[in-house]
C-alpha atoms as a PDB file:
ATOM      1  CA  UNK A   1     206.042   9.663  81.896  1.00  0.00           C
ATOM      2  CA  UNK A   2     209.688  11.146  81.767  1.00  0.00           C
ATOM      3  CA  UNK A   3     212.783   9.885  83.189  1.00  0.00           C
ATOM      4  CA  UNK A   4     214.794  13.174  84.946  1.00  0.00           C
ATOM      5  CA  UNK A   5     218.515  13.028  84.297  1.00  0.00           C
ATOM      6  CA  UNK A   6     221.828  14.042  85.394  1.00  0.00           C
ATOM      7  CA  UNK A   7     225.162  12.744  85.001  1.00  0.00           C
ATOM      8  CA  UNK A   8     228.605  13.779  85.783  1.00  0.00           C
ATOM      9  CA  UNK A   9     231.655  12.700  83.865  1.00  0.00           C
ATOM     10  CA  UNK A  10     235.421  12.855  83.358  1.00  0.00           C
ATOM     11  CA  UNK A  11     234.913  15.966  81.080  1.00  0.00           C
ATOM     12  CA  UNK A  12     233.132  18.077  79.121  1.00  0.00           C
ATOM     13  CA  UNK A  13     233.444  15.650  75.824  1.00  0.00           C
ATOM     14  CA  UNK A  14     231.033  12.598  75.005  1.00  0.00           C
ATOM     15  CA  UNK A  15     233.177  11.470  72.669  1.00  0.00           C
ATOM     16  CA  UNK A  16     236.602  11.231  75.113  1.00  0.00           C
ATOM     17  CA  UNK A  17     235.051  11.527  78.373  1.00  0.00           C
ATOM     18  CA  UNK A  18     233.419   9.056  80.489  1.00  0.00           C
ATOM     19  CA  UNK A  19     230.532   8.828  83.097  1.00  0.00           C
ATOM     20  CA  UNK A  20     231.187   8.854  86.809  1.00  0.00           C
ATOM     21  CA  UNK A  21     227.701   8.946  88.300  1.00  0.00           C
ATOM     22  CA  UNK A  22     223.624   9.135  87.605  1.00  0.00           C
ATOM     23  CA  UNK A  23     220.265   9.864  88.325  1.00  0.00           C
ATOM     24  CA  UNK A  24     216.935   9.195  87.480  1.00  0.00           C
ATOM     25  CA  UNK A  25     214.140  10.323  88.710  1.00  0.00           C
ATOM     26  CA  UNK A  26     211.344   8.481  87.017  1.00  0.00           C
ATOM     27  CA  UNK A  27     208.009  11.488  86.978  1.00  0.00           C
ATOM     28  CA  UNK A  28     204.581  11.078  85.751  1.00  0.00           C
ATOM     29  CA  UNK A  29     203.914  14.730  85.682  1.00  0.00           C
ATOM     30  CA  UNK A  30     202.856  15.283  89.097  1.00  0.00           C
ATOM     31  CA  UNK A  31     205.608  13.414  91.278  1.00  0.00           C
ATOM     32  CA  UNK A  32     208.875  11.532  91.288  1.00  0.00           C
ATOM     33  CA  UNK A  33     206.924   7.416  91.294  1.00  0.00           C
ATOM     34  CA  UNK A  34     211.191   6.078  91.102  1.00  0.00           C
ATOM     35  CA  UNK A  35     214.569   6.619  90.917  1.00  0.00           C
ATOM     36  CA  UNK A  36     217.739   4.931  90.633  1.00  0.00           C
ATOM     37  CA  UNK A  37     221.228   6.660  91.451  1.00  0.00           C
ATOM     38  CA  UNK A  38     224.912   4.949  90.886  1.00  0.00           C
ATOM     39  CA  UNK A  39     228.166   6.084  91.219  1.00  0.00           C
ATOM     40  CA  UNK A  40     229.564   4.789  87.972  1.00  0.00           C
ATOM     41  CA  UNK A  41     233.928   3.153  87.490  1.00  0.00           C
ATOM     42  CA  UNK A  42     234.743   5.205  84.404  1.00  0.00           C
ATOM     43  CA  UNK A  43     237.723   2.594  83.709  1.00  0.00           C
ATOM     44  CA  UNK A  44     239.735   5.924  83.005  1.00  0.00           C
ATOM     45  CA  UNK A  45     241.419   8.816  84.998  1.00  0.00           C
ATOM     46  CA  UNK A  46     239.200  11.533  86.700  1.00  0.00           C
ATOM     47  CA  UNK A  47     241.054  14.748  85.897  1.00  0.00           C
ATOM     48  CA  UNK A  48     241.607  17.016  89.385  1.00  0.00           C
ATOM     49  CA  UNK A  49     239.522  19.666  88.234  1.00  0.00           C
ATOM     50  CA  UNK A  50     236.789  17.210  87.755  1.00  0.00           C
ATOM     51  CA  UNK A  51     237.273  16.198  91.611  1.00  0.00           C
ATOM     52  CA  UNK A  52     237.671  19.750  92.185  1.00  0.00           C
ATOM     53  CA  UNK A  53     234.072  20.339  91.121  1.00  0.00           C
ATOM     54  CA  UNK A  54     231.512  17.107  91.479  1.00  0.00           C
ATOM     55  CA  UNK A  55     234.025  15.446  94.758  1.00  0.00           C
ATOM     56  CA  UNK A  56     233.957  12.393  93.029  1.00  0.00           C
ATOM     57  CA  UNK A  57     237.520  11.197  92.941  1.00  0.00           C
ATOM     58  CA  UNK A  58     239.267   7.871  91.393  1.00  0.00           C
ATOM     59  CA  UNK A  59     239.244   6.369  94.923  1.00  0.00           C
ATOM     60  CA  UNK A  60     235.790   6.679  95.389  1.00  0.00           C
ATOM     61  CA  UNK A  61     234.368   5.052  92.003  1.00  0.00           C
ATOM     62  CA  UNK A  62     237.143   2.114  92.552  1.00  0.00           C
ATOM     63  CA  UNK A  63     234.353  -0.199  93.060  1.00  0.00           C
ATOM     64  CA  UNK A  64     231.606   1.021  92.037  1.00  0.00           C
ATOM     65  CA  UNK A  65     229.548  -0.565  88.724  1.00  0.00           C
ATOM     66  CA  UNK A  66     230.981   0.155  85.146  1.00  0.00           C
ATOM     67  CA  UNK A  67     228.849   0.887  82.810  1.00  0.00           C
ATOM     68  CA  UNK A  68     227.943  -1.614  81.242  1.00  0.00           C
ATOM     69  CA  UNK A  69     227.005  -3.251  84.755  1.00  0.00           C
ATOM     70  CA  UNK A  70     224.268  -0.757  84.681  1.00  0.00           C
ATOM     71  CA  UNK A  71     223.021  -0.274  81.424  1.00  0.00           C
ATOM     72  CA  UNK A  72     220.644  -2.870  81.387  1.00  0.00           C
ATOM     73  CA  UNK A  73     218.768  -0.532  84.269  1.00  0.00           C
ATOM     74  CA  UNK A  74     219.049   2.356  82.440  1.00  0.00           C
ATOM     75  CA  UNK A  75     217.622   1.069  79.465  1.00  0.00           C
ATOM     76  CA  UNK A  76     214.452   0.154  81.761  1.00  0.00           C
ATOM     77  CA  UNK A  77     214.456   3.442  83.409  1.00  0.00           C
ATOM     78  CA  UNK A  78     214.043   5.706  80.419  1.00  0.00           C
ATOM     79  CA  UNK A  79     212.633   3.257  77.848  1.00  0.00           C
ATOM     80  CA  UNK A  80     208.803   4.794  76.902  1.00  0.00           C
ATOM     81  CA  UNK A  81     209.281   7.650  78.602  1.00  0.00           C
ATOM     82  CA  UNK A  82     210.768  11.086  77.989  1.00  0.00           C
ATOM     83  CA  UNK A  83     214.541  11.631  78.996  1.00  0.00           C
ATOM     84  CA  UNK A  84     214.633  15.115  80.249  1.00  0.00           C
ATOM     85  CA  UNK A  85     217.657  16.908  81.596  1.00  0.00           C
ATOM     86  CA  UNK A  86     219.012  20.722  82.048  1.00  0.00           C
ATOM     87  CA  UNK A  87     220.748  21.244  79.111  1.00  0.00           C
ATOM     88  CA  UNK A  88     219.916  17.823  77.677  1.00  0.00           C
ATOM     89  CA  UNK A  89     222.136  17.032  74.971  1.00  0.00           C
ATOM     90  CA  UNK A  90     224.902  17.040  77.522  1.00  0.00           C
ATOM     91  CA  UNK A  91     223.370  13.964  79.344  1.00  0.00           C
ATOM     92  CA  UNK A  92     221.650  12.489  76.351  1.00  0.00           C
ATOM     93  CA  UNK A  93     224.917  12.540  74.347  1.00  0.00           C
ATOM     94  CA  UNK A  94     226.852  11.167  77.436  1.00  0.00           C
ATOM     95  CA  UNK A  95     225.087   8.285  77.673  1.00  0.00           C
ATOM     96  CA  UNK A  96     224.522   7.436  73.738  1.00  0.00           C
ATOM     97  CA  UNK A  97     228.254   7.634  73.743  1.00  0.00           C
ATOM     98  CA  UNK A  98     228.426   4.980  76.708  1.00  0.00           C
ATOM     99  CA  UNK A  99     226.068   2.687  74.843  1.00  0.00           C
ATOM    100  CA  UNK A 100     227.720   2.966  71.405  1.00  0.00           C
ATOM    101  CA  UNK A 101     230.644   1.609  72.934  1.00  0.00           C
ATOM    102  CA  UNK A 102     228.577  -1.585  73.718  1.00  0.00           C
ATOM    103  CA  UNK A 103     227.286  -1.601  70.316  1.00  0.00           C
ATOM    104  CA  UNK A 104     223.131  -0.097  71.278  1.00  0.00           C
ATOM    105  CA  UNK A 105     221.937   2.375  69.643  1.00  0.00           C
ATOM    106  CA  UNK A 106     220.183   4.531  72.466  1.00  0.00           C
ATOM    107  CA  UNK A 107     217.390   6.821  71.528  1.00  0.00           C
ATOM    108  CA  UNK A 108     214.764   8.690  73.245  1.00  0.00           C
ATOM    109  CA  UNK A 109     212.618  12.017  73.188  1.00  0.00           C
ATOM    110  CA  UNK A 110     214.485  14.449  74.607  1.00  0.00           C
ATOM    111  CA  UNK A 111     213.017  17.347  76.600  1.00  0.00           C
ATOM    112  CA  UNK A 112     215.442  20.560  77.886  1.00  0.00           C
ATOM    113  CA  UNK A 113     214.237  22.362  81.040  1.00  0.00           C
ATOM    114  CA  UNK A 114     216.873  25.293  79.496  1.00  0.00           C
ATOM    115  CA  UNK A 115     214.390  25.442  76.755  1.00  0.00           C
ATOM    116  CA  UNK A 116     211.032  24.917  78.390  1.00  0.00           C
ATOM    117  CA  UNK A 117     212.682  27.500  81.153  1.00  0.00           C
ATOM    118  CA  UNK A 118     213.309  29.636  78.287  1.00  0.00           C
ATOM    119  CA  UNK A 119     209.580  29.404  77.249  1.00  0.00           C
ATOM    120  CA  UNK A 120     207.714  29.500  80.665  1.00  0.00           C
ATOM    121  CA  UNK A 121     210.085  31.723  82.892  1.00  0.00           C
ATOM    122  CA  UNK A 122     211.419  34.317  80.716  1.00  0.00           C
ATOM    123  CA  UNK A 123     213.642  37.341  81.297  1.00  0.00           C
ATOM    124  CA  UNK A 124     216.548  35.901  82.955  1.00  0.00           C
ATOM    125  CA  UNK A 125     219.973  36.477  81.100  1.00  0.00           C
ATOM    126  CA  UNK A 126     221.441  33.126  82.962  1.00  0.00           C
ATOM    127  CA  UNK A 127     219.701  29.984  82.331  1.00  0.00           C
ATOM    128  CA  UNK A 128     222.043  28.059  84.457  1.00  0.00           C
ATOM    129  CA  UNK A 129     220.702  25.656  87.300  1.00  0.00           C
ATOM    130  CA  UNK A 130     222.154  27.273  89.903  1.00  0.00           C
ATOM    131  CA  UNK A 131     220.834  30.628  88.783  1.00  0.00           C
ATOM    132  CA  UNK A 132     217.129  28.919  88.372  1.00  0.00           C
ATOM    133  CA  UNK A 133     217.558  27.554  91.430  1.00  0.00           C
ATOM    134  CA  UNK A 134     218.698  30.590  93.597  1.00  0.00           C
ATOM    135  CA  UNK A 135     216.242  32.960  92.044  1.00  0.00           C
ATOM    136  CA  UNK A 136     213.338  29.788  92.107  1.00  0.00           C
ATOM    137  CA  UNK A 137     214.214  29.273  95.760  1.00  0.00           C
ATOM    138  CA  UNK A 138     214.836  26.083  94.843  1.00  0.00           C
ATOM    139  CA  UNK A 139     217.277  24.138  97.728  1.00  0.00           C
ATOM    140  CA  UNK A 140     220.037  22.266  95.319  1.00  0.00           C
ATOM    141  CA  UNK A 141     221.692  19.312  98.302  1.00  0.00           C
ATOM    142  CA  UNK A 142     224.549  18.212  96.694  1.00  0.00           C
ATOM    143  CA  UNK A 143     225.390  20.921  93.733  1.00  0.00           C
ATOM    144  CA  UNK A 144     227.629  19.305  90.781  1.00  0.00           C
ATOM    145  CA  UNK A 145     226.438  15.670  92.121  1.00  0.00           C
ATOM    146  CA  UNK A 146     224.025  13.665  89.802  1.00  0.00           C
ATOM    147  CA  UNK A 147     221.256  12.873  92.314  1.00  0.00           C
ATOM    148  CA  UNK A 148     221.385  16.849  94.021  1.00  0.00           C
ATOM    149  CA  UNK A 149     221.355  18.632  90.607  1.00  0.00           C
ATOM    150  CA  UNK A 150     218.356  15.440  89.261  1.00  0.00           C
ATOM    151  CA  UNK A 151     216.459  16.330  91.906  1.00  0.00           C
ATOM    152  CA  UNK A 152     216.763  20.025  91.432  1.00  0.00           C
ATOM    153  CA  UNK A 153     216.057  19.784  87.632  1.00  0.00           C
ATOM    154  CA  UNK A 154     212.855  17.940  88.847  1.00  0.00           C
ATOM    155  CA  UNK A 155     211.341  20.771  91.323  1.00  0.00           C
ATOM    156  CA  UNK A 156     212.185  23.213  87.884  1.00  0.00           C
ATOM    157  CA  UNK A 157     210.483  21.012  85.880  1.00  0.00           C
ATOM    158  CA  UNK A 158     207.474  20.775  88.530  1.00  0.00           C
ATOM    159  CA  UNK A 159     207.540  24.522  88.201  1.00  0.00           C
ATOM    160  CA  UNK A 160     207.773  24.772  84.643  1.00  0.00           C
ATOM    161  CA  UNK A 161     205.097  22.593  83.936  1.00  0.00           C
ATOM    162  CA  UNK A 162     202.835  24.538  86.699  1.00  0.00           C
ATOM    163  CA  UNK A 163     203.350  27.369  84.307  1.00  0.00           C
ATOM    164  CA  UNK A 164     202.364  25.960  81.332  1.00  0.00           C
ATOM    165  CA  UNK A 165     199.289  24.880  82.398  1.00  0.00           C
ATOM    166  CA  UNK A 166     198.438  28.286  83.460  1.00  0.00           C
ATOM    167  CA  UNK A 167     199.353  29.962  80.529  1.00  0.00           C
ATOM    168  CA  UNK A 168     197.561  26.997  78.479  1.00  0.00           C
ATOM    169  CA  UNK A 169     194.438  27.750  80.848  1.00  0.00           C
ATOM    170  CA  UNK A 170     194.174  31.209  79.206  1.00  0.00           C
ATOM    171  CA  UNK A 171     194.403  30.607  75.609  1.00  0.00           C
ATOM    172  CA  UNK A 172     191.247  29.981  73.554  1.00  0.00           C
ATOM    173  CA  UNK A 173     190.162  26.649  72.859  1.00  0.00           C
ATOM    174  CA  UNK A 174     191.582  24.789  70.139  1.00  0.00           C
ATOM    175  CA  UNK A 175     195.519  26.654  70.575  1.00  0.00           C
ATOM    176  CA  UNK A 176     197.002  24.119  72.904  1.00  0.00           C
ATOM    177  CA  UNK A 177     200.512  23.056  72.552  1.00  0.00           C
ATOM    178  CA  UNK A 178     202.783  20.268  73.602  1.00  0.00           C
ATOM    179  CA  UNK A 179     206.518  21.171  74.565  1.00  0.00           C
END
């Protein structure tokens, strides 16, 4: 099972920034079975250029959860499954971050659809979402918002694991590989 990921946050730091919004598509390798998706207060200033990009301003997460209103659901979202994202340690960092500040340690297997892209679709120079997407012809609703670019990074990761079984389908017996 894996547990599709994105965030968006207050900057580009884990350590200084904050989170503003997530998704999480819960997968069993076949289809989405859950999800869960919360704007997020970040108890801190959203920079302009932030709003500039995701359109989450300080208005609109006024009243929505803090963390820590949430974490308990994250926790049971991910926990025994693999937290994947496009360019992962962004996300996973993000949210470790969040958590040390309530004093958990978060961890989880981590699985990068930049890297498994990197494996199963090669050649591109860009391994950017949007550039996956466009060239995939994958439809991204909601670009720079956590559930749009989740559910984007899930149809890539359909596709990616499409691939690896057929490349796994013609090697010899015995040479199979996980991720």
């Amino acid at each position: 099972m894996y547990s599709i990921i994105d965030i968006e946050t207050t900057g580009q730091s884990s350590g200084k920034g904050k989170i503003t919004e997530i998704a999480i598509f819960i997968h069993d390798g076949f289809q989405i079975t859950n999800s869960f998706t919360s704007l997020i207060n970040p108890e801190c200033y959203i920079p302009g250029f932030i709003t500039n990009l995701t359109g989450i301003d300080n208005e609109m997460v006024k009243n929505a959860p803090k963390f820590y209103e949430i974490a308990r659901k994250i926790v049971e979202f991910t926990q025994d499954k693999v937290f994947v994202a496009h360019h992962v340690m962004f996300d996973y960092r993000f949210i470790q971050e969040e958590f040390k500040r309530l004093g958990y340690d978060y961890q989880r297997k981590t699985m990068c659809t930049v890297r498994m892209g990197k494996k199963y679709i090669p050649g591109y120079r860009s391994y950017s979402l949007g550039t996956l997407c466009r060239d995939l012809g994958i439809q991204i609703n909601g670009r720079h918002r956590a559930a749009g670019d989740a559910l984007a990074t899930v149809k890539l990761f359909e596709i990616i694991l499409a691939r690896k079984a057929l490349k796994e389908s013609r090697q010899p017996p015995g040479q199979l590989r996980l991720f």
